[in-house]
Every structure is written in C-alpha cells, then in structure tokens.
C-alpha atoms as a PDB file:
ATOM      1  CA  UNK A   1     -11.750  83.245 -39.191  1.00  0.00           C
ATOM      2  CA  UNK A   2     -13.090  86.002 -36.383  1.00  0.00           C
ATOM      3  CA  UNK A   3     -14.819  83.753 -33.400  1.00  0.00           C
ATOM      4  CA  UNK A   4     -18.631  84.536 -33.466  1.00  0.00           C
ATOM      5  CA  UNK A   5     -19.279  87.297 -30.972  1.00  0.00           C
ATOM      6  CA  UNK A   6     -21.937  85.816 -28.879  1.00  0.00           C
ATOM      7  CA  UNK A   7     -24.772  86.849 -26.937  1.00  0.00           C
ATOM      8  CA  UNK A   8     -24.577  87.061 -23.336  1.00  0.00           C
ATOM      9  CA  UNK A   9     -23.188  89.005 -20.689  1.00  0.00           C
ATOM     10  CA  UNK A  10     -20.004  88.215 -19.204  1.00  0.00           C
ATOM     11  CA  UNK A  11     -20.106  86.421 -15.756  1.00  0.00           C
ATOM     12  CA  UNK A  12     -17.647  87.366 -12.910  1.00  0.00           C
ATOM     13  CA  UNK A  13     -17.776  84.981 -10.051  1.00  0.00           C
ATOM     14  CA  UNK A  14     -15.090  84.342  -7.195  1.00  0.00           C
ATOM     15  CA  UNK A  15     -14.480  80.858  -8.551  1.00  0.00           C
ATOM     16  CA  UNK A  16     -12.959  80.779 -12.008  1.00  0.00           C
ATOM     17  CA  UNK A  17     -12.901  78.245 -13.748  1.00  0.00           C
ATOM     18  CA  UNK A  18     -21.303  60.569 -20.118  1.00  0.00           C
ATOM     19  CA  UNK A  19     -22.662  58.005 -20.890  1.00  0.00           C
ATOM     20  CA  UNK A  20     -25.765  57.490 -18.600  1.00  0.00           C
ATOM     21  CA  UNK A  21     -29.422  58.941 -18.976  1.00  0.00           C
ATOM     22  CA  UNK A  22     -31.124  60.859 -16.809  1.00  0.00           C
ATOM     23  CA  UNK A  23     -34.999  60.737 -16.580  1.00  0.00           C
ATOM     24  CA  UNK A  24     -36.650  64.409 -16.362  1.00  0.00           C
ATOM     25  CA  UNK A  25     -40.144  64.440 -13.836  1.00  0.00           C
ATOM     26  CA  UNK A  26     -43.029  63.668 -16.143  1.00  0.00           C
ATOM     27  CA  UNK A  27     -44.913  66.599 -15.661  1.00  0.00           C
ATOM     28  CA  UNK A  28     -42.919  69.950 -16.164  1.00  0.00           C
ATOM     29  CA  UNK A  29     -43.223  72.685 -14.069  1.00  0.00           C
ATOM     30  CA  UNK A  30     -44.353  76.061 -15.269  1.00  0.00           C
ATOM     31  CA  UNK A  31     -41.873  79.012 -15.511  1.00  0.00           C
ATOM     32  CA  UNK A  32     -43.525  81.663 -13.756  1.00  0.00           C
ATOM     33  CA  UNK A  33     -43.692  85.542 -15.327  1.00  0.00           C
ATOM     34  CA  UNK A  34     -39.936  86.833 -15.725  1.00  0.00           C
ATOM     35  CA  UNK A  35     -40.655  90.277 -15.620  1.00  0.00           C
ATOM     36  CA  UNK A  36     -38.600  90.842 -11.630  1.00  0.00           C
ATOM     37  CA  UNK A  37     -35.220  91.979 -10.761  1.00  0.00           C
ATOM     38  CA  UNK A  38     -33.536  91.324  -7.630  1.00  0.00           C
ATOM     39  CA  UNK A  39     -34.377  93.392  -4.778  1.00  0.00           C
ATOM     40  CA  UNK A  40     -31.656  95.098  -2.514  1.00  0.00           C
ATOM     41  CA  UNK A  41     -32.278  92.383   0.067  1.00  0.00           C
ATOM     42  CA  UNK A  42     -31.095  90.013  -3.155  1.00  0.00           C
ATOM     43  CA  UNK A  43     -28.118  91.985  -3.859  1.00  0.00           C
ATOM     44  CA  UNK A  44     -26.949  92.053  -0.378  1.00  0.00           C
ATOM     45  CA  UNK A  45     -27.035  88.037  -0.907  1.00  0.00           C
ATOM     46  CA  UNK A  46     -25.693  87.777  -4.282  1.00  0.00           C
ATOM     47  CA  UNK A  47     -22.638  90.116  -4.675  1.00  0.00           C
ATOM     48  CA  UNK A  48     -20.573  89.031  -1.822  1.00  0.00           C
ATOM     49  CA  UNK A  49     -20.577  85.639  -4.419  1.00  0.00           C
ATOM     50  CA  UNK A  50     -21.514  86.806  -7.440  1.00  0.00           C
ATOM     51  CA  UNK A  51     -21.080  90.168  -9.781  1.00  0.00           C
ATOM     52  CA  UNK A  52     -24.815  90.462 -10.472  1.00  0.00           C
ATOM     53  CA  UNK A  53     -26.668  93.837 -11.365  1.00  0.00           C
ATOM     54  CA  UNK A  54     -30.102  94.369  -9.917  1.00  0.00           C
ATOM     55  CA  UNK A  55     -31.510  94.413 -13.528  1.00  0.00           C
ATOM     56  CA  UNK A  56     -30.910  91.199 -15.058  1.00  0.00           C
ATOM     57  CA  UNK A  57     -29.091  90.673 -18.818  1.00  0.00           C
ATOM     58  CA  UNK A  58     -31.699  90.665 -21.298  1.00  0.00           C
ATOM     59  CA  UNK A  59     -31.631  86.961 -23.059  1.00  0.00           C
ATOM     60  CA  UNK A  60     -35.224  87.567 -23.700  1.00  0.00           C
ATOM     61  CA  UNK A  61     -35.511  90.464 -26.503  1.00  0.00           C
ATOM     62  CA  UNK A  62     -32.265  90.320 -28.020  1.00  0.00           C
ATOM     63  CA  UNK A  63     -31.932  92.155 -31.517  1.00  0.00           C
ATOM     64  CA  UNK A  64     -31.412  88.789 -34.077  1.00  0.00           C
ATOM     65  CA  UNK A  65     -30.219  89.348 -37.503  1.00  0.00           C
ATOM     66  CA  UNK A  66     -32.578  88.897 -40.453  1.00  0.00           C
ATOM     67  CA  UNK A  67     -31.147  84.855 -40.829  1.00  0.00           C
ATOM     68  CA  UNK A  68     -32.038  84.732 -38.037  1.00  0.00           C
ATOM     69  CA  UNK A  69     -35.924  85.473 -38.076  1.00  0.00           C
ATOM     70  CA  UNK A  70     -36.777  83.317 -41.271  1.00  0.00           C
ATOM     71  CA  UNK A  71     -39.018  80.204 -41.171  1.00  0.00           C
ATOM     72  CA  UNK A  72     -36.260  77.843 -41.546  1.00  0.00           C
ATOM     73  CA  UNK A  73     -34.691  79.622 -38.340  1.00  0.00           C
ATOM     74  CA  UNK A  74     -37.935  79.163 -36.711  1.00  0.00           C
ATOM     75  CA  UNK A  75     -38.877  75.572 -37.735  1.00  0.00           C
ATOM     76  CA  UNK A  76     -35.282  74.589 -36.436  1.00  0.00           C
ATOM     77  CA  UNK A  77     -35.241  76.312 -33.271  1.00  0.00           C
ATOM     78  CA  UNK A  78     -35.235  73.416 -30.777  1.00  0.00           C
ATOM     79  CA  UNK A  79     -36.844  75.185 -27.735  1.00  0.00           C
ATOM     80  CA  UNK A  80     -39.288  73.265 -26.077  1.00  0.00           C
ATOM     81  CA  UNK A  81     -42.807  74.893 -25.110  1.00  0.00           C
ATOM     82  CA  UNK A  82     -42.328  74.495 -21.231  1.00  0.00           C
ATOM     83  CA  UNK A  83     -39.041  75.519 -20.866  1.00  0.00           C
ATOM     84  CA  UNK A  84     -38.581  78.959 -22.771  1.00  0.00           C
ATOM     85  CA  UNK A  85     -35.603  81.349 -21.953  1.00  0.00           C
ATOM     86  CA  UNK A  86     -35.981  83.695 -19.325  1.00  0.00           C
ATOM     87  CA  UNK A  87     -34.119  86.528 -17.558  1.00  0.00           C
ATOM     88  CA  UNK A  88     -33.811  84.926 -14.253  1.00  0.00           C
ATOM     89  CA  UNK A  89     -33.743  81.374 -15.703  1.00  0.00           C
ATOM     90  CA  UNK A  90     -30.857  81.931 -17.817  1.00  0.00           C
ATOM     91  CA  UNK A  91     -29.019  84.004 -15.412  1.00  0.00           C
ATOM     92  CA  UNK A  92     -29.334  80.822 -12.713  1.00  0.00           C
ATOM     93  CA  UNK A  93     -27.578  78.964 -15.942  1.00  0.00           C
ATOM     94  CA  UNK A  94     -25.259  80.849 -16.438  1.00  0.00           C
ATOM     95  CA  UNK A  95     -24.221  80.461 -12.870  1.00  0.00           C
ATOM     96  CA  UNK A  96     -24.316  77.154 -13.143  1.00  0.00           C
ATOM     97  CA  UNK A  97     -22.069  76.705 -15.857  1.00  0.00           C
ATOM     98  CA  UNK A  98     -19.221  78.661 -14.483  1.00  0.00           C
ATOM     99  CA  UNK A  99     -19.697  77.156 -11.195  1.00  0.00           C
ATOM    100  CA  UNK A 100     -17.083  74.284 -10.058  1.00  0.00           C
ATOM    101  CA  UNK A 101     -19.247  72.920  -7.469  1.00  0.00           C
ATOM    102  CA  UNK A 102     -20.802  71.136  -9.798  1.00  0.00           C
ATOM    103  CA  UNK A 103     -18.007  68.799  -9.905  1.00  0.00           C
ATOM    104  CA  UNK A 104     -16.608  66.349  -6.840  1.00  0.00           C
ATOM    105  CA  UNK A 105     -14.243  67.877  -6.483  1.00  0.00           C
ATOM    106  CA  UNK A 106     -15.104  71.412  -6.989  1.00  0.00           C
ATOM    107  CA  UNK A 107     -12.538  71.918  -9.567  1.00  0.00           C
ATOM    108  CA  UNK A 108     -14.335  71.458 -12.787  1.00  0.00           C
ATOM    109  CA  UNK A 109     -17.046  73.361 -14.273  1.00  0.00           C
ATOM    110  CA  UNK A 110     -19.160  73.669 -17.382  1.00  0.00           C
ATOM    111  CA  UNK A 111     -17.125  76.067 -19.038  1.00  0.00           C
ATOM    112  CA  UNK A 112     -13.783  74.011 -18.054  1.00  0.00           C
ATOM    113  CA  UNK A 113     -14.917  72.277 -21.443  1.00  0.00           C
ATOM    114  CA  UNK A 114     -16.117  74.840 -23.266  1.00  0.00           C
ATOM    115  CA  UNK A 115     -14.867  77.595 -22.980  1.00  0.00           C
ATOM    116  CA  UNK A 116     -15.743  81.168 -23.893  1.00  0.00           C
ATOM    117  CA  UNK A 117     -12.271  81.947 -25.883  1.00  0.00           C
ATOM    118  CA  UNK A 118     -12.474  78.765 -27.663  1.00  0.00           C
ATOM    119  CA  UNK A 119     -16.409  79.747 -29.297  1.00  0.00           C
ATOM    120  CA  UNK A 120     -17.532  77.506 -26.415  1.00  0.00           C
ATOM    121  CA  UNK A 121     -15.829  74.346 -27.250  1.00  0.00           C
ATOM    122  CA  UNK A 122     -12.702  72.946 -26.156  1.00  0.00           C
ATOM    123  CA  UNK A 123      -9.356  73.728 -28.174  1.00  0.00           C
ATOM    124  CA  UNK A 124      -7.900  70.333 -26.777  1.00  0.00           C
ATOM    125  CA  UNK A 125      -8.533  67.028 -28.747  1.00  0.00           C
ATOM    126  CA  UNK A 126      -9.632  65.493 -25.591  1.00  0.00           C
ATOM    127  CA  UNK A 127     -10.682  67.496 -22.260  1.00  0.00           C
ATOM    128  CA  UNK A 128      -9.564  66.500 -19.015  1.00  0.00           C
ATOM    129  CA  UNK A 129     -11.631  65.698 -16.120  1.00  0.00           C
ATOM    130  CA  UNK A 130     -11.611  65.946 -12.528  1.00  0.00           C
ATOM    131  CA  UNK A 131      -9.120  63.413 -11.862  1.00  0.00           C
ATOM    132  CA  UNK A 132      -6.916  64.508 -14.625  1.00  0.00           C
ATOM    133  CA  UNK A 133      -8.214  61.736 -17.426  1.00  0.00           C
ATOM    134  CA  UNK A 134      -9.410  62.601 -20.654  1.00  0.00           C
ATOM    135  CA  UNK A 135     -12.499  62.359 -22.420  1.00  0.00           C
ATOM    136  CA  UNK A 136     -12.911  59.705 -25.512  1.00  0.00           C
ATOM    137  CA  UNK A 137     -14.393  62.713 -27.426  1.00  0.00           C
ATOM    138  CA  UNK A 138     -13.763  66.445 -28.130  1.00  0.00           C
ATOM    139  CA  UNK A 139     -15.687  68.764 -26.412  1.00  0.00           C
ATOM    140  CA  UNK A 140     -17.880  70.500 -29.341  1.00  0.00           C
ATOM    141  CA  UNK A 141     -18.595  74.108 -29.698  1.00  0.00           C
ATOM    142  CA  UNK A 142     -22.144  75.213 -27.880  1.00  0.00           C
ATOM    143  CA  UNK A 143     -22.945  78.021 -30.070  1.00  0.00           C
ATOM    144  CA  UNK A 144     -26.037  77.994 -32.034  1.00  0.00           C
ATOM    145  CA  UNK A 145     -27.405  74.470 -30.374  1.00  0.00           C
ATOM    146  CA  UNK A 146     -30.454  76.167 -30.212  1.00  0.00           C
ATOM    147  CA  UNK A 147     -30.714  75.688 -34.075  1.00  0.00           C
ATOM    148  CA  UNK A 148     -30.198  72.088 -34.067  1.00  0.00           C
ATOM    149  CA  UNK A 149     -33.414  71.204 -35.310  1.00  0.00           C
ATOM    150  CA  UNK A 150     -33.603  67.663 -34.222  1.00  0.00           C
ATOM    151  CA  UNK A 151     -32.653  68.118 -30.291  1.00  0.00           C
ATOM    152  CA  UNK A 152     -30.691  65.472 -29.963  1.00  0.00           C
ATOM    153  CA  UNK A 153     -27.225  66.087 -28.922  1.00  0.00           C
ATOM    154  CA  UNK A 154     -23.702  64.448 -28.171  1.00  0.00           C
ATOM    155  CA  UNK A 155     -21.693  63.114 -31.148  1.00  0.00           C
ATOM    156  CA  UNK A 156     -23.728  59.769 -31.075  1.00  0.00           C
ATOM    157  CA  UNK A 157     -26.850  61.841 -30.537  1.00  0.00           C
ATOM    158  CA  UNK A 158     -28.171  60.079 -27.612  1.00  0.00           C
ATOM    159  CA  UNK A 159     -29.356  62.777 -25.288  1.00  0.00           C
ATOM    160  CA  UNK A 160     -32.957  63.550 -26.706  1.00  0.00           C
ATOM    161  CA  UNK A 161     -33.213  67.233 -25.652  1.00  0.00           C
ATOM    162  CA  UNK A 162     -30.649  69.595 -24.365  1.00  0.00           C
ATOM    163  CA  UNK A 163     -32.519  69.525 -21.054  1.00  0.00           C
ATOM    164  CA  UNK A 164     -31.248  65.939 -21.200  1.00  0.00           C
ATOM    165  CA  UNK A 165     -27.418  66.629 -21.982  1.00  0.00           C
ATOM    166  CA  UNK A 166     -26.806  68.861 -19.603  1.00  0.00           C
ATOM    167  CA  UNK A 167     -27.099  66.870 -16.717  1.00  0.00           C
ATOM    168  CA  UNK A 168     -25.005  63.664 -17.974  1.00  0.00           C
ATOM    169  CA  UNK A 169     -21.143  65.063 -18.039  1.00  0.00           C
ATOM    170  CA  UNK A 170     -22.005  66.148 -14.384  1.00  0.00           C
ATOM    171  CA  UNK A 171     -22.706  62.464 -13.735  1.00  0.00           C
ATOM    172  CA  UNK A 172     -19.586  61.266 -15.854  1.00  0.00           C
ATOM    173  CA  UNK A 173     -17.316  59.490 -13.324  1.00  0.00           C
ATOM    174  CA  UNK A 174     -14.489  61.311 -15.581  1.00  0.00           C
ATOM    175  CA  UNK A 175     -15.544  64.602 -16.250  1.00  0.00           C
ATOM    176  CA  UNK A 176     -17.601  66.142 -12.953  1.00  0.00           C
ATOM    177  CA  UNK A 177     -18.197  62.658 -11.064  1.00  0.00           C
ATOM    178  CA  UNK A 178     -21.508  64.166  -9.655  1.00  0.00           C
ATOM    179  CA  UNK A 179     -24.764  62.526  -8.652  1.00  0.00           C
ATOM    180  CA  UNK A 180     -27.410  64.709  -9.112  1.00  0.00           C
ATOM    181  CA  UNK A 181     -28.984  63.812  -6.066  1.00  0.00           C
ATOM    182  CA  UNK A 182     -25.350  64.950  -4.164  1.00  0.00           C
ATOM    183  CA  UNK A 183     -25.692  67.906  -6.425  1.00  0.00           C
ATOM    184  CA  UNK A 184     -28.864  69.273  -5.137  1.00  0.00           C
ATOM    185  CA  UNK A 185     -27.706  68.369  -1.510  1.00  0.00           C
ATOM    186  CA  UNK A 186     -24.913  70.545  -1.917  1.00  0.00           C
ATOM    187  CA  UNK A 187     -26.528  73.316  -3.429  1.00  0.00           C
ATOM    188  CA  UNK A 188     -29.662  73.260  -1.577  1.00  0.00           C
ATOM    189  CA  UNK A 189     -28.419  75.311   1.449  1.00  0.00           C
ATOM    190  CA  UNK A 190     -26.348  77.914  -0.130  1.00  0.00           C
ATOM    191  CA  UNK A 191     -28.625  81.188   0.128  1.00  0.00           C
ATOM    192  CA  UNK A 192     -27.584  82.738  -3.108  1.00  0.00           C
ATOM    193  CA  UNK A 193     -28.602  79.708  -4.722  1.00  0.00           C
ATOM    194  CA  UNK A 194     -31.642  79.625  -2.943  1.00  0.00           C
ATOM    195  CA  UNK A 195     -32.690  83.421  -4.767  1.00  0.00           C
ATOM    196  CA  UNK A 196     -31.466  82.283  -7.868  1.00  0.00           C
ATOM    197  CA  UNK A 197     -33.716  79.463  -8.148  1.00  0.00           C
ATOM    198  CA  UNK A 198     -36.522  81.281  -6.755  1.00  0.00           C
ATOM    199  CA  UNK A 199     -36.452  84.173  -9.170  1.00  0.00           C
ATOM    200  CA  UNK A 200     -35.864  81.720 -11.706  1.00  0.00           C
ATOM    201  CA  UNK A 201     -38.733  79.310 -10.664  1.00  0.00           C
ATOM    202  CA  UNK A 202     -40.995  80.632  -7.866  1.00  0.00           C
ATOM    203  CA  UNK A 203     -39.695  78.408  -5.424  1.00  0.00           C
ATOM    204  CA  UNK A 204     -35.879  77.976  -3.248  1.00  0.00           C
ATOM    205  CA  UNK A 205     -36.088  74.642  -4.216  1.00  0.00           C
ATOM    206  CA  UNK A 206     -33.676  72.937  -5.841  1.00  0.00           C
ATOM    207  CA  UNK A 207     -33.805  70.050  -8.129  1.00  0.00           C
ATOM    208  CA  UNK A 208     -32.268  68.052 -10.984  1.00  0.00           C
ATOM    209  CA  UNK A 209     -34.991  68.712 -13.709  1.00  0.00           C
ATOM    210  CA  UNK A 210     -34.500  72.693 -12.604  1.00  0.00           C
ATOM    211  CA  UNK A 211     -30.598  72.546 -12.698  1.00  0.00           C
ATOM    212  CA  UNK A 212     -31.803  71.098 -16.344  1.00  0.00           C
ATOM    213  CA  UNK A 213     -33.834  73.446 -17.340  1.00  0.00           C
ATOM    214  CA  UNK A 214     -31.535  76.466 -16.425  1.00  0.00           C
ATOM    215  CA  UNK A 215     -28.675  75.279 -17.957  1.00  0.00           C
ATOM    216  CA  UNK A 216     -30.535  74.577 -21.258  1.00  0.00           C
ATOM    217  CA  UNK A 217     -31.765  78.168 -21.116  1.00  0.00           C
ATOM    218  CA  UNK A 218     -28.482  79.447 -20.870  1.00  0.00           C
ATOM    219  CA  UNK A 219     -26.976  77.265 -23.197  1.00  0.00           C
ATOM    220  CA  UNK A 220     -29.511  78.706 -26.028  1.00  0.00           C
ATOM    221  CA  UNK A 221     -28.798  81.704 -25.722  1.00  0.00           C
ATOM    222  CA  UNK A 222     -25.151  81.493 -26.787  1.00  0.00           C
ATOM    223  CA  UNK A 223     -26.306  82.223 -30.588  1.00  0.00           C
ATOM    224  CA  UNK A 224     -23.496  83.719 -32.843  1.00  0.00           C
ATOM    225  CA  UNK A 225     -24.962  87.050 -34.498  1.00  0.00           C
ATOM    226  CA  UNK A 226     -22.305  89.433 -35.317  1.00  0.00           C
ATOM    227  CA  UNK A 227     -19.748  86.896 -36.564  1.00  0.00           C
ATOM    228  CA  UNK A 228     -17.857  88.604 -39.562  1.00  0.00           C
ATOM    229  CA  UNK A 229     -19.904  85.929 -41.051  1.00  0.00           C
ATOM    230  CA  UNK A 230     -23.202  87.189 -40.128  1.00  0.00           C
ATOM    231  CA  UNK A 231     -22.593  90.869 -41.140  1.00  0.00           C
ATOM    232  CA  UNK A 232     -21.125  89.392 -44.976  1.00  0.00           C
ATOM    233  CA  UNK A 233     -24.199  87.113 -45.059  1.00  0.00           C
ATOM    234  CA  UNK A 234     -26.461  89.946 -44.549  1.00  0.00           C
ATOM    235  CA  UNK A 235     -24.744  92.701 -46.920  1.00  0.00           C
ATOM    236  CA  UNK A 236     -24.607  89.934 -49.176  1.00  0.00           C
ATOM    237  CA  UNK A 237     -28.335  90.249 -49.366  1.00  0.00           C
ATOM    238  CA  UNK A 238     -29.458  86.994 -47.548  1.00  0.00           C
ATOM    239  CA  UNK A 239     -28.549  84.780 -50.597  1.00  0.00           C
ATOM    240  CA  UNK A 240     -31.004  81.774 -50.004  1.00  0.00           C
ATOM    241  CA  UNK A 241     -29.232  79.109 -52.643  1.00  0.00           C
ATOM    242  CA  UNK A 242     -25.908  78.163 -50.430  1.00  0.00           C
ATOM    243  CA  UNK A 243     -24.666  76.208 -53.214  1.00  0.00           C
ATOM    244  CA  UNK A 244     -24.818  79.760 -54.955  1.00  0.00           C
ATOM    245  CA  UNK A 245     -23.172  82.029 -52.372  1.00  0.00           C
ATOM    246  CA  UNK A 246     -21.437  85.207 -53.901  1.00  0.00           C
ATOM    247  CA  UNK A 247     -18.262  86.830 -52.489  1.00  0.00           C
ATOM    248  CA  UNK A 248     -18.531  88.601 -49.523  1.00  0.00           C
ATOM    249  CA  UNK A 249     -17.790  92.261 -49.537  1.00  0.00           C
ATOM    250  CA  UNK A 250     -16.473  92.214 -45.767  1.00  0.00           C
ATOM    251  CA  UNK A 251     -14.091  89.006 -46.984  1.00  0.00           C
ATOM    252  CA  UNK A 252     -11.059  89.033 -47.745  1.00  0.00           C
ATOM    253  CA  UNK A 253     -10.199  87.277 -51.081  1.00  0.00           C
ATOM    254  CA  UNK A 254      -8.854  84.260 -49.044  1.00  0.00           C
ATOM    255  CA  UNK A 255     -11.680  84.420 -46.450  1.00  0.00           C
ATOM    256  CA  UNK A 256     -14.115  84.077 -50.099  1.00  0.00           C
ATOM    257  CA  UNK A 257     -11.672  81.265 -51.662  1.00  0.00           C
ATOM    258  CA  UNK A 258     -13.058  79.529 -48.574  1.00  0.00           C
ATOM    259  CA  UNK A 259     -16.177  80.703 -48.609  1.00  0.00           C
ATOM    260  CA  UNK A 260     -16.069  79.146 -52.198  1.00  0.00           C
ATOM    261  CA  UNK A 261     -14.649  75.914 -50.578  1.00  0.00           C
ATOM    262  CA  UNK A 262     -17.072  75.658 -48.077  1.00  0.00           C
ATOM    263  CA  UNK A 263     -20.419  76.500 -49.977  1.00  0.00           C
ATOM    264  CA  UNK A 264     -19.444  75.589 -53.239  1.00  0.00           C
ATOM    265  CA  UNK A 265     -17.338  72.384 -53.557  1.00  0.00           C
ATOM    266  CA  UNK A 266     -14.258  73.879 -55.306  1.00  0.00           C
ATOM    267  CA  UNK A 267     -11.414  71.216 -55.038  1.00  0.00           C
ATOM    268  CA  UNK A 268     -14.049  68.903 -54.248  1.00  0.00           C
ATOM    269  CA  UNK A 269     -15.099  70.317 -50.264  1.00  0.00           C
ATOM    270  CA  UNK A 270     -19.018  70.176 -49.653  1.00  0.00           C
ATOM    271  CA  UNK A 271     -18.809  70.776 -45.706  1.00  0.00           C
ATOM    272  CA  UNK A 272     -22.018  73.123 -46.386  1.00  0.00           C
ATOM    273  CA  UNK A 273     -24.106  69.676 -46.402  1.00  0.00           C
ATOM    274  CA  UNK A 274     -23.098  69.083 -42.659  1.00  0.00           C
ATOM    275  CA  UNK A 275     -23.168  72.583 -42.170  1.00  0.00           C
ATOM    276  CA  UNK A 276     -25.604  74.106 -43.636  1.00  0.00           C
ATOM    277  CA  UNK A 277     -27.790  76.953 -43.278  1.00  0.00           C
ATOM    278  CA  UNK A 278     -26.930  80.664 -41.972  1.00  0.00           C
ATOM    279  CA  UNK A 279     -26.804  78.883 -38.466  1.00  0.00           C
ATOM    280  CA  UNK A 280     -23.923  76.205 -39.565  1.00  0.00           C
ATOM    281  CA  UNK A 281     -25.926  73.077 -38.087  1.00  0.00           C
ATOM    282  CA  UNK A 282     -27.363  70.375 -39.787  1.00  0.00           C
ATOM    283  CA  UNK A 283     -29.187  67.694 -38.516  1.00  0.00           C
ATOM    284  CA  UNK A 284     -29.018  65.353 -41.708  1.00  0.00           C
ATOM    285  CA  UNK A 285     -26.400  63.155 -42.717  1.00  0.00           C
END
C-alpha cells in the first residue's frame, strides 16, 4: 500500500544520517509563547549548519482530516498539558533526530532507525547500532504515536510517556551509547544549539528533560493524513462501524479484498482489533 504522506517539513542538515529509565525533573518547565521566528542574527548562526528558513514550519495549525478531529481522536491524543507542540520546539526536535551527535560515536542518529522512506520505522528485522550490533527488537514505525492513547511505548510498554522513550535508545550501550549528562556537555557549547533551545524554551540552556521534550514534540507531529487510506476513509463517508467498512472508491479491488481482510475477518484476519481506529493504534489487547 502507498506510505502515509506525513506531516513535516523536510530537514537538510550537513550530517546525514534500551533498557534503562530515565527520571524527568519533577516540576516541568513552561513552554514560553511560540509566536517568533529567527532573526537575521539567527540565520547567520543556523545556515552555515542547518537549512532553516527564518519562518519556522508550521506543526502548530496543520489542516487534519475529519478522523482526525472526532472525540475518539481527541480522547486518544496522548499529549501531555505541559509539553504541547510548538514551532520552535518541534523544529529543535527535529534537529535532534537527524542529528548523529547524539550517538558516541557520532555516527548514529534518530532517524538511523526510523527512517523517513521506511514510514519512520526500520525496514530491517533488527537495526544496527553504533558498534555494528543489532537490536533484540525491530524498530517500529513512529507515525501516529501521538494517538496511542495510553502513552506508554516500546514493545513491552515500559516507557510511561514519549517524553520518557526518547531519551533511553540514546542511553542504550548498543544503539547511541550516550549518557545524557555527556549529551548535554557536548551540545551545550555549540551556538546553533544554543538558539535552538532558546527559541524553543526561553533559555540557551540545555538539558535532558528539554532534549525530551523536543523530541516528543517532533515525534507527534509525524501524523499520517493524506495516506491513500485517509482520502478512501473520508470519501467513504467516515464509516464509524470498522467491522462494517464498505469498499473504497480510491481502492483498487485488491487494495478492498484487504481492506475486507483487515476490517472484516474474511479468511479468518481480525488485525483491526490491534489496529483499530482511523489512526491504526490500539492500546488494548
């Protein structure tokens, strides 16, 4: 089937491209206003490094499709109060993910693992880390996290928020061998960095429950909208019994026979009960 198209803007940088858990301060910091862009003084800091417009991407107003403005989109939507998606915060998490630095070695990134091509996942059983073993799990897709309603995340669900996750494969001695308090030493004193994380935060500061927070911004906002999907569900007329779902007119007839196998159990398939919804994530077993 088409890969989801997914919302964000493309990053160009220079660089191309988990077990333990990480404690977040007690009291969260407050996001300040997102309403800036960066200023020529910025820019002259930025683009030697980075291919950043003065106008940030716009991760906070995008268009979502009817599905994805219902109650039960709303009531699964894991975003947490204190840490909503900005401009500036998801554009520092963005950076972030495509940046090897935040591996030992410099070599591996975010996006070594999940990559954009591959609907954020990995196409690889197991991915490899920065000393060339493998993971004992696949690397799953990020799209539409945001919708998993409980927050948990990992296969064995032990991170308890996505603020949580994102820090622990940089700390995995296979896959980014990090500390996070050698992380923040080594970003600290790079300047583009340090207007990043103050347009993002108010401050130049940087710290682990920031490098958290930014990454988890950007990580929401990779929602899939204008899959082939998406545009069938909605012509479709937003069909609210799954186990019910007509044809698709956009389908082909074998993209509906497994539409049919999907939603409707024909040859004896259910996957719609782990992955259900317009989203395709289910927190239930």
């Amino acid at each position: 089937m088409t890969r989801p198209t997914v919302i964000l803007l493309a990053l160009a940088l220079l660089w191309s491209a988990c077990d333990r858990e990480t404690d977040l301060e007690e009291t969260p910091e407050q996001i300040p206003a997102d309403t800036s862009t960066f200023s020529a003084a910025d820019l002259q800091i930025l683009t030697p490094v980075l291919d950043l417009k003065a106008l940030p991407f716009n991760y906070t107003d995008t268009r979502l499709p009817p599905h994805y403005q219902s109650a039960e989109a709303y009531d699964a939507d894991n975003t947490p109060e204190d840490n909503p998606i900005t401009n500036m915060g998801a554009t520092l998490g963005r950076v972030l993910f495509y940046d090897p630095q935040l591996s030992q070695n410099n070599r591996i990134s975010c996006a070594s693992c999940h990559e954009q091509g591959a609907a954020f996942s990995d196409p690889r059983r197991f991915s490899v880390g920065l000393n060339g073993e493998r993971t004992k799990r696949n690397s799953m897709t990020l799209i539409n996290s945001r919708y998993y309603e409980n927050g948990h995340f990992f296969w064995d669900e032990r991170a308890a928020t996505l603020e949580a996750q994102v820090l622990l494969p940089i700390q995995d001695h296979i896959e980014m061998g990090m500390t996070l308090e050698d992380l923040v030493a080594k970003l600290q004193p790079l300047d583009y960095y340090q207007v990043l994380f103050t347009k993002a935060f108010g401050s130049e500061e940087v710290t682990a429950e920031r490098i958290a927070r930014a990454l988890a911004q950007f990580t929401r906002s990779i929602v899939s909208v204008n899959s082939k999907f998406d545009r069938g569900f909605v012509a479709a007329g937003l069909p609210e019994d799954e186990e019910e779902m007509p044809n698709f007119p956009n389908f082909t007839d074998q993209e509906n026979l497994g539409l049919d196998v999907f939603y409707r159990g024909r040859n004896g398939a259910t996957c719609l009960y782990c992955h259900g919804s317009p989203q395709h994530v289910n927190d239930e077993a």
